[in-house]
N, C-alpha and C. Protein backbone atom coordinates (compact mmCIF):
# COMPACT_ATOMS: atom_id res chain seq x y z
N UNK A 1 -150.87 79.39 48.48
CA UNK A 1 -149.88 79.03 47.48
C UNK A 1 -148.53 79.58 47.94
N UNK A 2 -148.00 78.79 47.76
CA UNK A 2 -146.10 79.10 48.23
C UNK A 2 -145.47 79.30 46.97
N UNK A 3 -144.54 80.25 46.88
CA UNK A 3 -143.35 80.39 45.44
C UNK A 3 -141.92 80.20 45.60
N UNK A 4 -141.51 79.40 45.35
CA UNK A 4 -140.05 79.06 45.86
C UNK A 4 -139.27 79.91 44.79
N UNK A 5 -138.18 80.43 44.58
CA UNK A 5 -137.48 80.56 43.51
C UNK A 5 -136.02 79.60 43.52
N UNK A 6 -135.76 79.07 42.00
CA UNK A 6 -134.71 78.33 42.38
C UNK A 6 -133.73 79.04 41.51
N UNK A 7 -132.65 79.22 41.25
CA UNK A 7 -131.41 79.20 40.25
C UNK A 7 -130.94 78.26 39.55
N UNK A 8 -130.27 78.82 38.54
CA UNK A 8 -130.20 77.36 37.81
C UNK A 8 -129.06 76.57 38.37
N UNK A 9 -128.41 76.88 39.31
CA UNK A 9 -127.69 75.72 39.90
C UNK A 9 -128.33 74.82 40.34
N UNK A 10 -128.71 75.94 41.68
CA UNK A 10 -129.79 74.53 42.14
C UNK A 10 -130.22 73.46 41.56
N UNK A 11 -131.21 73.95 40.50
CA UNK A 11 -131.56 73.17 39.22
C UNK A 11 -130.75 71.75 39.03
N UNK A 12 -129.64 72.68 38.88
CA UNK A 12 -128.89 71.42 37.94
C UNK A 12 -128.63 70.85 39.17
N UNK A 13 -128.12 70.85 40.07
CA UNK A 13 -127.64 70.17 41.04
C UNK A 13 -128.26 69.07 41.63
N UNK A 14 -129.13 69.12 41.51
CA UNK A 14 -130.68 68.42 41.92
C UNK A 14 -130.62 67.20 40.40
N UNK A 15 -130.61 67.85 39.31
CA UNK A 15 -130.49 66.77 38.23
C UNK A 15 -129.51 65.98 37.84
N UNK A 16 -128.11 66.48 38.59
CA UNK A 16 -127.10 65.94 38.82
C UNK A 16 -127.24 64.96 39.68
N UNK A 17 -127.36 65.50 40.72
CA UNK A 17 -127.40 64.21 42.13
C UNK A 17 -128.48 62.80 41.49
N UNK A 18 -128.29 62.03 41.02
CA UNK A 18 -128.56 60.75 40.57
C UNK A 18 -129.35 60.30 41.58
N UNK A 19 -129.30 59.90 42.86
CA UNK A 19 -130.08 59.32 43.17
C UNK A 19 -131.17 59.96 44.37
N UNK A 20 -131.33 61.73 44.10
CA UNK A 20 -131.81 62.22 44.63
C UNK A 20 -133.08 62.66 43.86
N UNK A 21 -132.46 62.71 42.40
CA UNK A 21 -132.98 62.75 40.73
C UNK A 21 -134.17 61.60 40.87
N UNK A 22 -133.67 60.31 40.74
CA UNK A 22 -134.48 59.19 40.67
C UNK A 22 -135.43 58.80 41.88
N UNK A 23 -134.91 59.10 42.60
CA UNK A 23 -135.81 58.71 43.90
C UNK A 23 -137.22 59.72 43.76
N UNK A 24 -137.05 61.14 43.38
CA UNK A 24 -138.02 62.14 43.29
C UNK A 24 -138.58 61.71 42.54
N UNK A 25 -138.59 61.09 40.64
CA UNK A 25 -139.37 60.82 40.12
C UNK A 25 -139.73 59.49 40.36
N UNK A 26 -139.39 58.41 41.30
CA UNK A 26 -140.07 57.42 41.29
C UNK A 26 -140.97 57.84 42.48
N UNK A 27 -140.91 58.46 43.04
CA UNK A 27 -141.47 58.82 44.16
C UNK A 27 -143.08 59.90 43.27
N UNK A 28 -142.95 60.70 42.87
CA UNK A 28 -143.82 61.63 41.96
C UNK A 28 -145.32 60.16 41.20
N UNK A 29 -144.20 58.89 40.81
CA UNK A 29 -145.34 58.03 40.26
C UNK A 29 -145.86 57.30 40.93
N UNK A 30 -144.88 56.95 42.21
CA UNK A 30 -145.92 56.29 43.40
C UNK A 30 -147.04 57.04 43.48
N UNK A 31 -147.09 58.11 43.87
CA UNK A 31 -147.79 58.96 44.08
C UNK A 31 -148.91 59.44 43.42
N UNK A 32 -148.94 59.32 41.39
CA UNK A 32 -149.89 59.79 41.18
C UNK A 32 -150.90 58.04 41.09
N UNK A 33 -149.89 56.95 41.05
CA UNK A 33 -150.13 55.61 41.01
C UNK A 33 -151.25 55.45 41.72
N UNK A 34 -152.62 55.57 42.20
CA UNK A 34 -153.79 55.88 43.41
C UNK A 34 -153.97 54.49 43.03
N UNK A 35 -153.80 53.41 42.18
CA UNK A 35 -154.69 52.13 42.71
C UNK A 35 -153.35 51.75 42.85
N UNK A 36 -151.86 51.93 42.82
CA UNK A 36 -151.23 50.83 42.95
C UNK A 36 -151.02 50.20 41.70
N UNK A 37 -151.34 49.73 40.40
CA UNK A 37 -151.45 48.66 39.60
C UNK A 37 -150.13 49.09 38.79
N UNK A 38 -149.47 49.91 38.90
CA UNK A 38 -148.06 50.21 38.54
C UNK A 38 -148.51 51.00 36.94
N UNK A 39 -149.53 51.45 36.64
CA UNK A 39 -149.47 52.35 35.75
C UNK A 39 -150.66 53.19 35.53
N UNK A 40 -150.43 54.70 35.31
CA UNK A 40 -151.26 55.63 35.27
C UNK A 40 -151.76 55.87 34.10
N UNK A 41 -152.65 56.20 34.28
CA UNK A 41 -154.82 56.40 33.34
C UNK A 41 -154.64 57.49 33.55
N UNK A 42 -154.94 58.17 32.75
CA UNK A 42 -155.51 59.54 32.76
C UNK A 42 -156.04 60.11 33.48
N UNK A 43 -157.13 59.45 34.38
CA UNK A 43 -157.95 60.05 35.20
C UNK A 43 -156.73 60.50 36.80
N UNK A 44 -155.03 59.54 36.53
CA UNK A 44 -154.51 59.76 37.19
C UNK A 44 -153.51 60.77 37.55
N UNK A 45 -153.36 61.22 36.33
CA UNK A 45 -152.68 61.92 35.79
C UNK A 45 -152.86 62.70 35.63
N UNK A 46 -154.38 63.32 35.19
CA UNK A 46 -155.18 64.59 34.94
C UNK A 46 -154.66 65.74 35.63
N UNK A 47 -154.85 65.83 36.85
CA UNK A 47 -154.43 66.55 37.89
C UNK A 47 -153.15 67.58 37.46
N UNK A 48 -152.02 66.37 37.46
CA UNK A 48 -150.86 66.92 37.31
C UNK A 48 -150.24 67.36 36.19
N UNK A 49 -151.23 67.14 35.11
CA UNK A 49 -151.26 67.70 33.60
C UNK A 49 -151.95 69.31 33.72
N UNK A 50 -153.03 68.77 34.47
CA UNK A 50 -153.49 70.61 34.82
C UNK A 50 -152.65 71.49 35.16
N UNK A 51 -151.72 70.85 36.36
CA UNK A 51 -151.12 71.98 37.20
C UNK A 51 -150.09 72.40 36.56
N UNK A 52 -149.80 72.18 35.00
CA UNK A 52 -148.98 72.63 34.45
C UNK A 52 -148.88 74.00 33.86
N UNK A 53 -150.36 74.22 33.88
CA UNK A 53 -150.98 75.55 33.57
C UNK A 53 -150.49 76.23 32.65
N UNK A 54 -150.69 75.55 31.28
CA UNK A 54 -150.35 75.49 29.96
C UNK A 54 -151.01 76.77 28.92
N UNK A 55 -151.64 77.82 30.21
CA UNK A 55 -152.38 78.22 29.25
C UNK A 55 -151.93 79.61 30.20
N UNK A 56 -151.16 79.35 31.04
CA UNK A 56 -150.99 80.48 32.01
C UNK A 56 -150.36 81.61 31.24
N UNK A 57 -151.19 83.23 31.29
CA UNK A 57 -150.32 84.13 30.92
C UNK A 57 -149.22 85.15 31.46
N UNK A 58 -149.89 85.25 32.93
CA UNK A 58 -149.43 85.84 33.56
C UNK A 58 -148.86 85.16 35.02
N UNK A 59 -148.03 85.62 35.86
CA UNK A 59 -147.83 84.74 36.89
C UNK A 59 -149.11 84.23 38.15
N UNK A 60 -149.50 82.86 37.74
CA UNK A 60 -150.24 82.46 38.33
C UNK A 60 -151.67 82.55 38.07
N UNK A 61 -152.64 83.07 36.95
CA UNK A 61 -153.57 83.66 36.52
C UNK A 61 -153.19 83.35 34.69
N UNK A 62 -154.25 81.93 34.92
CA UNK A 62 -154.82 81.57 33.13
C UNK A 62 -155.41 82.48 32.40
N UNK A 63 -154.78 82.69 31.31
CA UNK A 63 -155.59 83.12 30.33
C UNK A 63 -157.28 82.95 30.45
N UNK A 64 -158.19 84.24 30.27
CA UNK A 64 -159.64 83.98 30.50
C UNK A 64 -160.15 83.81 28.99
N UNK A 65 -160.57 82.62 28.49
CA UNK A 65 -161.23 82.58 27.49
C UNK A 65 -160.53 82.19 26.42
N UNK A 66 -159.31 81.56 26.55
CA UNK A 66 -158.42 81.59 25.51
C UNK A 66 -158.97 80.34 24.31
N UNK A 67 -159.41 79.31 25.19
CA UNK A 67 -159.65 78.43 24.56
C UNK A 67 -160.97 77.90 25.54
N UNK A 68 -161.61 77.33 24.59
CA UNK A 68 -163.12 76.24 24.95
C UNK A 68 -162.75 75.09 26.11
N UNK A 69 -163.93 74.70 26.93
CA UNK A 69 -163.20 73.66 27.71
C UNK A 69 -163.37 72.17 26.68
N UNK A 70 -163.95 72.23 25.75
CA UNK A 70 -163.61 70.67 24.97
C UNK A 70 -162.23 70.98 24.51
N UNK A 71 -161.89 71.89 23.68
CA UNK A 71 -160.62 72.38 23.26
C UNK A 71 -159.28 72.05 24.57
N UNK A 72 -159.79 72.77 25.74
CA UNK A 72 -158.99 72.53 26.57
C UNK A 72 -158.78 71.16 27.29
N UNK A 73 -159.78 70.37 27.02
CA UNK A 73 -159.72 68.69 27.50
C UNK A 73 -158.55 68.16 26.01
N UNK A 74 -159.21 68.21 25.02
CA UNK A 74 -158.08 67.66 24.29
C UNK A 74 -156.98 68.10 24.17
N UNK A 75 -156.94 69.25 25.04
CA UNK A 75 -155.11 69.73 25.14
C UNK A 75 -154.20 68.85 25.67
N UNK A 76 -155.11 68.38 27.36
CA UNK A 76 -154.89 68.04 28.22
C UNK A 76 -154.73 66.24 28.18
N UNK A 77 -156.03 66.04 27.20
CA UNK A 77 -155.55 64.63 26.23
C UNK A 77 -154.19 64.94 25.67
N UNK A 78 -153.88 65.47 24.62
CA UNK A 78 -153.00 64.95 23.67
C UNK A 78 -151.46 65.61 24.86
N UNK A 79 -151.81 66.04 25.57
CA UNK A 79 -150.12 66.42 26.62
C UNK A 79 -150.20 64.46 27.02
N UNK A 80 -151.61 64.58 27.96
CA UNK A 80 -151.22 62.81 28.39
C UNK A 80 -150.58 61.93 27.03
N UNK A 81 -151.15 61.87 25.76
CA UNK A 81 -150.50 60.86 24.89
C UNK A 81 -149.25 61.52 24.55
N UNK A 82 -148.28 62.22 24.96
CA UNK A 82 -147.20 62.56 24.78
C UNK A 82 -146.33 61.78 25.60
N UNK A 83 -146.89 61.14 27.02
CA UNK A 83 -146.51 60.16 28.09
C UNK A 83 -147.10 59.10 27.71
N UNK A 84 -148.15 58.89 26.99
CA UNK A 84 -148.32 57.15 26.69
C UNK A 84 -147.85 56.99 25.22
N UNK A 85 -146.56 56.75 25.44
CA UNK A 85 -146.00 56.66 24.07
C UNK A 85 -146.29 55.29 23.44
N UNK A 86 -146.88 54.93 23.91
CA UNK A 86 -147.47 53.16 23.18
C UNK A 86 -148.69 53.21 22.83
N UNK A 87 -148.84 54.51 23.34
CA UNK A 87 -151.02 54.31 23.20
C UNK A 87 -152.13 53.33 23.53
N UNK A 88 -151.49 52.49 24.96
CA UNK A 88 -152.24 51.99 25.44
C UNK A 88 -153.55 52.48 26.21
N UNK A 89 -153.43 53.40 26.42
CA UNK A 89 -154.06 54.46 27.45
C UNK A 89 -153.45 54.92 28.81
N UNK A 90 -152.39 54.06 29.21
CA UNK A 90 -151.73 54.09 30.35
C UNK A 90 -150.22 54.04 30.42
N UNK A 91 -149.71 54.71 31.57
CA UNK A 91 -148.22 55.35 31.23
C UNK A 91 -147.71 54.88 32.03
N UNK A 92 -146.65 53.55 31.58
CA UNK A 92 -145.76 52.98 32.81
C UNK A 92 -144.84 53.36 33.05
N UNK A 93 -144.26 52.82 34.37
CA UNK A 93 -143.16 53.73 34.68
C UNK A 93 -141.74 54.19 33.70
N UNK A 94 -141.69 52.95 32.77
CA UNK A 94 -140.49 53.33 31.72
C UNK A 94 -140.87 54.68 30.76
N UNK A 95 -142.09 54.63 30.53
CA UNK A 95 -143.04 55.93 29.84
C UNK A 95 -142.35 57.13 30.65
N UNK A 96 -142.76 57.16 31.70
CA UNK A 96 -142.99 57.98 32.96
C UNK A 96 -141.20 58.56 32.79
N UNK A 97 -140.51 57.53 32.92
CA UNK A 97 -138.95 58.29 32.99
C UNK A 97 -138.34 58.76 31.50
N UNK A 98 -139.22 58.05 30.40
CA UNK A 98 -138.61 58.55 29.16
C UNK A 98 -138.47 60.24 28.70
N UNK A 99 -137.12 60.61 28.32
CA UNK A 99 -137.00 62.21 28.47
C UNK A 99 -136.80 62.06 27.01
């Protein structure tokens, strides 16, 4: 595991630059996109809902026991329906960029 640290310039600078901005997140949905069909399922998404590590207490090291793993699947559900704002089951790319 690598730890970058950024500042918040950086930050912003990066969210500033427009088409360095857009290219990263269209690039992020190619990517979790695995069949191609231009919109992500859950099962595609899963991953990168995990690595959000929503439950993390300390740096890098989840909470042990905090919650059940059914508990923790429907976490991980209801974060995905926060991106399928239509409730189709699947999150297109306009989903995908909505902030």
């Amino acid at each position: 595991m690598s730890v970058e640290i950024l500042d918040g310039r950086t930050v912003q600078s990066f969210v500033e630059d427009e088409g360095a901005f857009n290219a990263s997140v269209d690039g992020r949905f190619a990517a979790l996109d695995a069949d191609h069909d231009g919109l992500l399922s859950y099962p595609e998404m899963a991953g990168e809902i995990m690595s959000l590590r929503v439950l993390e207490k300390h740096f890098g090291v989840d909470e042990a026991g905090a919650v059940g793993p059914d508990e923790l699947a429907k976490l991980y559900r209801c974060l995905f329906a926060r991106f399928d704002r239509d409730g189709d089951g699947a999150v297109d790319r306009e989903e995908f960029w909505a902030r």
